[in-house]
Protein backbone atom coordinates (compact mmCIF):
# COMPACT_ATOMS: atom_id res chain seq x y z
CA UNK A 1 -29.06 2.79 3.58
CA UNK A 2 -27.67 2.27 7.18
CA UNK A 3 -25.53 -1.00 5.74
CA UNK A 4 -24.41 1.13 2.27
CA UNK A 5 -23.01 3.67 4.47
CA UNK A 6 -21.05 1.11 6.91
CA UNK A 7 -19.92 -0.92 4.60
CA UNK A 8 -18.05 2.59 2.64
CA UNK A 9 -16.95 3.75 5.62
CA UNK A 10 -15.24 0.11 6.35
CA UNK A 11 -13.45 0.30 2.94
CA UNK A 12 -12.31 3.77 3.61
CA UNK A 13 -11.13 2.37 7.03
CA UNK A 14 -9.49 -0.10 5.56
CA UNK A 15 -7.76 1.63 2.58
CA UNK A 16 -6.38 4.07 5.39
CA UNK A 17 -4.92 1.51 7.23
CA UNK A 18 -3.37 -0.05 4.45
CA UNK A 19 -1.97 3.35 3.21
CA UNK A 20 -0.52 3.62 6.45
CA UNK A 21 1.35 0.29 6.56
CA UNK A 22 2.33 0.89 3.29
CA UNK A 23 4.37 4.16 4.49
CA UNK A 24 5.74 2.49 7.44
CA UNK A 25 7.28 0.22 5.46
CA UNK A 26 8.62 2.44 3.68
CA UNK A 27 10.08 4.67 6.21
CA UNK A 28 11.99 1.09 7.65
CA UNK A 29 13.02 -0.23 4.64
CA UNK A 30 14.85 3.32 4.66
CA UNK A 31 15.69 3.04 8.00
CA UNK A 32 17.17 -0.53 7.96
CA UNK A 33 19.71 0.26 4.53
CA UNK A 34 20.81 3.44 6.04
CA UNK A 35 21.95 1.51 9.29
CA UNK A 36 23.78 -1.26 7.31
CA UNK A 37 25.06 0.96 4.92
CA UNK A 38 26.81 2.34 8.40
CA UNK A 39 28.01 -0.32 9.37
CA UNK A 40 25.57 -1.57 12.10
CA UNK A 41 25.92 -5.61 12.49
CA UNK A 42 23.20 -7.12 10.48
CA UNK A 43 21.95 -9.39 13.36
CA UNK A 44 21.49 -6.06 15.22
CA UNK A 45 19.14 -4.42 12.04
CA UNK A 46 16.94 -7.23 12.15
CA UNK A 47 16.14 -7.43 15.32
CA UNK A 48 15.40 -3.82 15.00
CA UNK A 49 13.48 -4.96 12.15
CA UNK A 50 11.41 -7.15 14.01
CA UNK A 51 10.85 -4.80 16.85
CA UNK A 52 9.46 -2.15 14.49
CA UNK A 53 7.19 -4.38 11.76
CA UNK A 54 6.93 -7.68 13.39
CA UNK A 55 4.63 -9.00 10.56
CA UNK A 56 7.10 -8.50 7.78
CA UNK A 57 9.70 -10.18 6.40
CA UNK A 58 12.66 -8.29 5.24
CA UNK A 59 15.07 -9.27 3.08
CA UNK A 60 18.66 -7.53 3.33
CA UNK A 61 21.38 -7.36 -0.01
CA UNK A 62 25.19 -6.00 0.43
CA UNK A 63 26.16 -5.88 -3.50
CA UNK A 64 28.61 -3.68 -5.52
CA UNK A 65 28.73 -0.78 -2.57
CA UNK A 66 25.15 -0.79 -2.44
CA UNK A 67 22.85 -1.92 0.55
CA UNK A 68 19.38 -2.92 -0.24
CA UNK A 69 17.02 -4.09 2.10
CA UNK A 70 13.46 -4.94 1.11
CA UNK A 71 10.05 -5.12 3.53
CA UNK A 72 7.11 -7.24 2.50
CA UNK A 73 3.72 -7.83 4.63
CA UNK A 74 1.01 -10.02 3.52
CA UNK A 75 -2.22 -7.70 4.38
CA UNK A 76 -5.83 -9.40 5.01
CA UNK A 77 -8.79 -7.65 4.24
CA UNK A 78 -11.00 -7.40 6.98
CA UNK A 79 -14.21 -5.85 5.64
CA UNK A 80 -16.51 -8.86 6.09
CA UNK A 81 -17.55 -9.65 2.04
CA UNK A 82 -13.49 -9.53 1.08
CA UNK A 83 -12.50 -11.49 3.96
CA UNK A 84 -11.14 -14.09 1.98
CA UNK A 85 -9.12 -11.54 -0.01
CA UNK A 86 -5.34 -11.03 0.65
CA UNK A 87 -2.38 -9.01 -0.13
CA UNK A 88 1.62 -8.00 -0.02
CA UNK A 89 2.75 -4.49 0.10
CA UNK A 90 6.54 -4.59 -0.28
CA UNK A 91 9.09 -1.83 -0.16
CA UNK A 92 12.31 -1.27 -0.86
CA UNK A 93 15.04 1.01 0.03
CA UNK A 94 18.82 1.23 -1.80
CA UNK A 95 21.56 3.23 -0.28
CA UNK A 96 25.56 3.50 -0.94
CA UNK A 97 27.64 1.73 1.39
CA UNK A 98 29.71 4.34 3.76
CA UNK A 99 32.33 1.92 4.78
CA UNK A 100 35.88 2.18 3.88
C-alpha cells in the first residue's frame, strides 16, 4: 500500500509543478509582449527572458502593430516509471504595439 500511496502522491507532485510552470510561462510570455510592445530594445527582453525562465526558448514576432512573443519548455517527467516520458508547454501572449 506504502508504494500505491507514494507513487500518487509523486504524480500529484508532479502535475503541481507542471501546473505551475505552465502559469509562469504564461505570466512572461505576457510580460515580455507588453515590454516590446513599449518599446523596450529586444536584446534587453530577452535577456530578461532568460533571467526569468532560463529553460525556455522564446520566440518574439513584431507584425501588423501587433507584438507576439511565444514561451516553450520541454518538461521531463520525473516520477521514476515515466522517466523516459517528455513534454512542451508553450505559451503565448499578443499585444498592440504602443509606438508611434
Amino acid at each position: 500500500m506504502v508504494p500505491v500511496l507514494l507513487s500518487i502522491a509523486s504524480v500529484l507532485l508532479t502535475a503541481i509543478a507542471v501546473g505551475s510552470t505552465a502559469i509562469h510561462l504564461g505570466d512572461t510570455a505576457h510580460d515580455l509582449a507588453r515590454a516590446l510592445a513599449r518599446g523596450v530594445p529586444e536584446v534587453e527582453v530577452l535577456s530578461t527572458a532568460h533571467q526569468v525562465a532560463p529553460d525556455a526558448d522564446v520566440h518574439v514576432t513584431a507584425d501588423s502593430g501587433l507584438v507576439e512573443v511565444v514561451v516553450s519548455q520541454d518538461i521531463d517527467v520525473p516520477v521514476p516509471l515515466l522517466d523516459r516520458f517528455s513534454f512542451s508547454i508553450e505559451r503565448s501572449a499578443a499585444v498592440p504595439s504602443e509606438q508611434r
